[in-house]
C-alpha atoms as a PDB file:
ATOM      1  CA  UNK A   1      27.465  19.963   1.186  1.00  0.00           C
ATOM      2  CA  UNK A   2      23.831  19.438   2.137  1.00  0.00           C
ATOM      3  CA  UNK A   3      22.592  20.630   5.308  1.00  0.00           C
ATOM      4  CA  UNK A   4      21.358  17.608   7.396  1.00  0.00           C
ATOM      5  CA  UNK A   5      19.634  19.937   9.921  1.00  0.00           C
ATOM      6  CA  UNK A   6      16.719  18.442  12.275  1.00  0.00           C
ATOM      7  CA  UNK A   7      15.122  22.370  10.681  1.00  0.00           C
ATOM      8  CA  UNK A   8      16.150  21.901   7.749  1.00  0.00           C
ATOM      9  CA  UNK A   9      14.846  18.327   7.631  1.00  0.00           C
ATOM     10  CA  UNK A  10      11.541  19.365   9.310  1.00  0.00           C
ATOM     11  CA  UNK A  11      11.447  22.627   6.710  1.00  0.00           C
ATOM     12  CA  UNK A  12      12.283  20.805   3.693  1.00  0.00           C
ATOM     13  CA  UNK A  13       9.570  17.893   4.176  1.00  0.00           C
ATOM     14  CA  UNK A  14       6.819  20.741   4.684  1.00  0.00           C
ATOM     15  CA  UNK A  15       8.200  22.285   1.347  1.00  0.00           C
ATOM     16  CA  UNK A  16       8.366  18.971  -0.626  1.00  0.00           C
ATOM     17  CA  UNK A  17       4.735  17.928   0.818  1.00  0.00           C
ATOM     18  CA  UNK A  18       3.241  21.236  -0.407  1.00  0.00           C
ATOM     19  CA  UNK A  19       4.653  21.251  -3.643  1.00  0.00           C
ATOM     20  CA  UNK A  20       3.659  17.190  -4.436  1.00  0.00           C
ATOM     21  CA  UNK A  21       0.085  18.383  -3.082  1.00  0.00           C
ATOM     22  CA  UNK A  22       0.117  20.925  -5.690  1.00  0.00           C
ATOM     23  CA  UNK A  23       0.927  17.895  -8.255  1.00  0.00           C
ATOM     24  CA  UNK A  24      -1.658  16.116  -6.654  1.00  0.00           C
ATOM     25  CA  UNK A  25      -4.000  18.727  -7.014  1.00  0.00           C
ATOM     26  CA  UNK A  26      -3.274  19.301 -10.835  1.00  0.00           C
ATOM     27  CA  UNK A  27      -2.989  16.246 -11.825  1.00  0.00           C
ATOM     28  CA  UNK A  28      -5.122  14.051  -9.774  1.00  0.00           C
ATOM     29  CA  UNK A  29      -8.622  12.722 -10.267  1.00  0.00           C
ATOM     30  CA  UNK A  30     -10.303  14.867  -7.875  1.00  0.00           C
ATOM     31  CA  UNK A  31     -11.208  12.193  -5.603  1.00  0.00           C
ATOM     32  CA  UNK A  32     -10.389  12.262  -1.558  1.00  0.00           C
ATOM     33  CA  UNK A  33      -6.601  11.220  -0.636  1.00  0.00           C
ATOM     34  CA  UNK A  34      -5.783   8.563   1.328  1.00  0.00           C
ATOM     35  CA  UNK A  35      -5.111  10.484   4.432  1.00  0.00           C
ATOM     36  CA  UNK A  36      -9.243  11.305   4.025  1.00  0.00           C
ATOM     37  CA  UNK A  37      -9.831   7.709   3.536  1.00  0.00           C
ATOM     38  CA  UNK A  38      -8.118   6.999   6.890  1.00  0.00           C
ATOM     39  CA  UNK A  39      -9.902   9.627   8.887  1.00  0.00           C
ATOM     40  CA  UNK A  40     -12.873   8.614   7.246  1.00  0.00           C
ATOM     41  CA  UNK A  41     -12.609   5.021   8.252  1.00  0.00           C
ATOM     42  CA  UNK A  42     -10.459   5.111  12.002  1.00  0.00           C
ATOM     43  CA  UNK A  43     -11.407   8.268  12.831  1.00  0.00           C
ATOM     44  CA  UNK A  44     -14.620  10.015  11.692  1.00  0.00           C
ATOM     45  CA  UNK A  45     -17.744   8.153  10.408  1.00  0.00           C
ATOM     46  CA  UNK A  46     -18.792  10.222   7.577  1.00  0.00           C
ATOM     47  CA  UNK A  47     -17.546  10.305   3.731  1.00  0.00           C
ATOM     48  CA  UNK A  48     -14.151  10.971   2.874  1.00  0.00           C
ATOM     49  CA  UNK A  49     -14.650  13.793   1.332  1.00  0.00           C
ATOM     50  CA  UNK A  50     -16.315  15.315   4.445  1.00  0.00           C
ATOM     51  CA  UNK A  51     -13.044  14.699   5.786  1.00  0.00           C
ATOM     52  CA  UNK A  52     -10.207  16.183   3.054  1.00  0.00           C
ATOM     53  CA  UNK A  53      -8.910  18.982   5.305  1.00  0.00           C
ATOM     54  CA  UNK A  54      -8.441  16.683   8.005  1.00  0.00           C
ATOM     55  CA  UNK A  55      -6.310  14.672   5.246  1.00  0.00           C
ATOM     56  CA  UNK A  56      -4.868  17.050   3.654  1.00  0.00           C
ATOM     57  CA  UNK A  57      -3.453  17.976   7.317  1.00  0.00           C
ATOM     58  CA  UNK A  58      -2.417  14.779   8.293  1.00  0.00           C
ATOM     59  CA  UNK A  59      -0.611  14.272   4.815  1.00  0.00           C
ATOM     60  CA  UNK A  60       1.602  17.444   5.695  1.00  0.00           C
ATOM     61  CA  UNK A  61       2.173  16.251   9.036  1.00  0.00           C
ATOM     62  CA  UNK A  62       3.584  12.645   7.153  1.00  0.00           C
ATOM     63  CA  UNK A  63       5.766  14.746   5.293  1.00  0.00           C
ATOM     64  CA  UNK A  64       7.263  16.423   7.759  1.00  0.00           C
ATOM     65  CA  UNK A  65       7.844  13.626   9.653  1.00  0.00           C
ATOM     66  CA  UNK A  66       9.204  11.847   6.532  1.00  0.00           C
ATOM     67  CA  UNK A  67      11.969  14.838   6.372  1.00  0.00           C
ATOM     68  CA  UNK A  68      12.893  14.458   9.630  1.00  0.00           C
ATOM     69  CA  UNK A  69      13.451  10.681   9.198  1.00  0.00           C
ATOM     70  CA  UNK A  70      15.693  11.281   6.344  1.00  0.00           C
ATOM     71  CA  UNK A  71      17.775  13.628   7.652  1.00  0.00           C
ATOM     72  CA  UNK A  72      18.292  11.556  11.062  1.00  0.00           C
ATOM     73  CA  UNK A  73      18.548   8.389   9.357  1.00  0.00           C
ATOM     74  CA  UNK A  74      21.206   9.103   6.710  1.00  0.00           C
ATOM     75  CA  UNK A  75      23.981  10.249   9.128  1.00  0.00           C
ATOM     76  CA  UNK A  76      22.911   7.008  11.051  1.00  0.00           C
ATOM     77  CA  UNK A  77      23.606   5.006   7.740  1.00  0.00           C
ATOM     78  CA  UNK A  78      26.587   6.374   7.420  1.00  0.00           C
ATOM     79  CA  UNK A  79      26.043   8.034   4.148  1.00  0.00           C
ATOM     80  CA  UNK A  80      26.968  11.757   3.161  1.00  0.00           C
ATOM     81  CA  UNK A  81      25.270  13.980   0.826  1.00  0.00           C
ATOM     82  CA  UNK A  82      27.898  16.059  -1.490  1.00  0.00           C
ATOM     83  CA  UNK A  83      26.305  17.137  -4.413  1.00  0.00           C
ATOM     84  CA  UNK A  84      23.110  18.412  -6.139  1.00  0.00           C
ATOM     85  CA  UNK A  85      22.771  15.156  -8.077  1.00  0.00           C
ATOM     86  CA  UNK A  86      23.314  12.788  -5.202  1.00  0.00           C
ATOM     87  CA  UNK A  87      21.031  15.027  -3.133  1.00  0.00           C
ATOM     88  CA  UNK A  88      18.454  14.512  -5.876  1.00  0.00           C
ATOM     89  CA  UNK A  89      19.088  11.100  -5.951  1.00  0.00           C
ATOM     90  CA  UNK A  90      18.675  10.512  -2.298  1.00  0.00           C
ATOM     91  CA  UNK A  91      15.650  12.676  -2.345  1.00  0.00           C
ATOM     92  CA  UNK A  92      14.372  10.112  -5.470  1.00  0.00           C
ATOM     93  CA  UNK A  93      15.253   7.153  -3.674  1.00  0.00           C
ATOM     94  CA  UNK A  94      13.157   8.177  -0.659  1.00  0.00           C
ATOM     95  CA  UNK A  95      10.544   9.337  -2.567  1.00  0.00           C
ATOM     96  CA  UNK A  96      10.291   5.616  -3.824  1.00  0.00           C
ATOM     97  CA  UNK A  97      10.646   4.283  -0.418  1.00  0.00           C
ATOM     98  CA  UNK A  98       7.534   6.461   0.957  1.00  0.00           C
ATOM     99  CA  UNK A  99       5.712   5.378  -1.983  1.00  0.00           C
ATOM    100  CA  UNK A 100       6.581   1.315  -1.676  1.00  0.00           C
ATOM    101  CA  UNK A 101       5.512   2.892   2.371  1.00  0.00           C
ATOM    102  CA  UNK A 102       2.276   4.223   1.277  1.00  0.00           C
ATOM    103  CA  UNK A 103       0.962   2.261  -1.602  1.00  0.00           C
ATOM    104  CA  UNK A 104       2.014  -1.270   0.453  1.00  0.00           C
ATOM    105  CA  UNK A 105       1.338  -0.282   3.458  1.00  0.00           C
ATOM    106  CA  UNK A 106      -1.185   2.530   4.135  1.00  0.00           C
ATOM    107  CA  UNK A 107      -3.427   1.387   0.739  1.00  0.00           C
ATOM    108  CA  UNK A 108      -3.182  -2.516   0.690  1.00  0.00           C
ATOM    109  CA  UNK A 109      -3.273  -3.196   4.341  1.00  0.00           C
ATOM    110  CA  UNK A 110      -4.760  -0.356   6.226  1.00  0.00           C
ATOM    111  CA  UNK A 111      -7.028   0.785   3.942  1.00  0.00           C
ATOM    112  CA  UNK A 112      -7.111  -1.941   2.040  1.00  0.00           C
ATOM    113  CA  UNK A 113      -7.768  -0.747  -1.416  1.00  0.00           C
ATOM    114  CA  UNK A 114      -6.934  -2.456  -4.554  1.00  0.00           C
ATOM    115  CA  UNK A 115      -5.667   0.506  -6.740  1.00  0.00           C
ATOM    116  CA  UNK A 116      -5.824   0.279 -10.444  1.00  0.00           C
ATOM    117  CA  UNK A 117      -2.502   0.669 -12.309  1.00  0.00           C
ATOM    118  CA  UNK A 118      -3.135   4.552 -13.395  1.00  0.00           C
ATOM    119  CA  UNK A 119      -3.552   5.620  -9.427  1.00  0.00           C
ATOM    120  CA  UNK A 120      -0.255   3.525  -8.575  1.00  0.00           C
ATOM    121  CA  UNK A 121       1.612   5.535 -11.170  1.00  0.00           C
ATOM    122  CA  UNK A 122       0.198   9.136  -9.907  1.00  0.00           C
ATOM    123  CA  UNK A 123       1.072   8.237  -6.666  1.00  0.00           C
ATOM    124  CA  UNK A 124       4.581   7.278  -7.400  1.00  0.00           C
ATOM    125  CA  UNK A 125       5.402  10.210  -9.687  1.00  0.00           C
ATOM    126  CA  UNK A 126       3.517  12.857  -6.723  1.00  0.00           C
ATOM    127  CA  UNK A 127       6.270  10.497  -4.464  1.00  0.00           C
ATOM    128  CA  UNK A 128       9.081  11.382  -6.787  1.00  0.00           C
ATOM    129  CA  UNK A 129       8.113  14.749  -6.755  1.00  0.00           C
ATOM    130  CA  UNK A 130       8.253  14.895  -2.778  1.00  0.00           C
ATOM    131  CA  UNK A 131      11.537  13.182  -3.144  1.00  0.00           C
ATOM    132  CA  UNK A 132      13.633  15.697  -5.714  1.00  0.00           C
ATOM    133  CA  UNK A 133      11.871  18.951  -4.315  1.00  0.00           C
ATOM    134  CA  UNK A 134      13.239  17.523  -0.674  1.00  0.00           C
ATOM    135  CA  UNK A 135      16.601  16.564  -2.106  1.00  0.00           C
ATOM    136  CA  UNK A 136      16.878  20.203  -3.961  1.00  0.00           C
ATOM    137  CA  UNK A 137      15.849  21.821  -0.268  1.00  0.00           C
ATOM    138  CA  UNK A 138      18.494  19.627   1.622  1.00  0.00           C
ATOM    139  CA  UNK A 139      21.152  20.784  -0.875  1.00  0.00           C
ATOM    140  CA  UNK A 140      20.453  24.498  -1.237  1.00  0.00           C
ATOM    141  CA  UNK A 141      20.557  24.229   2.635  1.00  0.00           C
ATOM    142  CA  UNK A 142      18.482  26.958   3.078  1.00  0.00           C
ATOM    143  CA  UNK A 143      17.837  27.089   7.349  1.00  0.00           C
END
């Protein structure tokens, strides 16, 4: 049975954020995340990419958060995590939600960007990747 831990949660969301950065890193275009785009624009008043640290930092402060969320919100819902393959299915689920989160919310309306179709696909597979790596984490219950 998966180990819906507030550490565990907070543990696993720092895991599953460095790992999708690693994605991100690899397989990304090189250019500044959002997270730089928002300090860049609400915060700082320079380029984005003076600010990708400061990004980078804030983006593995949202996934922590994020793991925290999940692991409060799904005894809430009343749901129960049994399995590897449901935990990696509840891990790919919110990995979709954080995307529909980020790509809705943070890019269309606080940034407001209008993404081309090849970004919107990178950013829901680095999502996905968040998503199994923190269902994987909850399951092994490692803390």
């Amino acid at each position: 049975m998966a180990e819906l831990t507030i550490l565990n949660g907070l543990a696993g969301g720092l895991v599953a954020t460095i790992v999708m950065t690693v994605f991100m890193m690899t397989l990304g275009d090189d250019s500044p995340p959002p997270t730089a785009l928002f300090w860049s624009k609400y915060v700082g008043d320079g380029d984005p990419d003076d600010y990708m640290m400061q990004g980078m930092v804030l983006h593995m402060i949202y996934g922590v958060v994020a793991g925290l969320v999940f692991v409060v919100a799904v005894p809430v819902l009343g749901l129960t995590i049994g399995s590897t393959t449901t935990a990696v299915l509840f891990g790919l689920a919110y990995g979709f939600v954080l995307f529909v989160g980020a790509a809705v919310f943070w890019m269309n309306v606080v940034l407001d960007l209008d993404p081309e179709m090849p970004m919107v696909a990178t950013f829901l597979l680095f999502h996905l990747v968040y998503g199994a790596v923190f269902g994987v984490w909850l399951q092994l219950g490692v803390l």
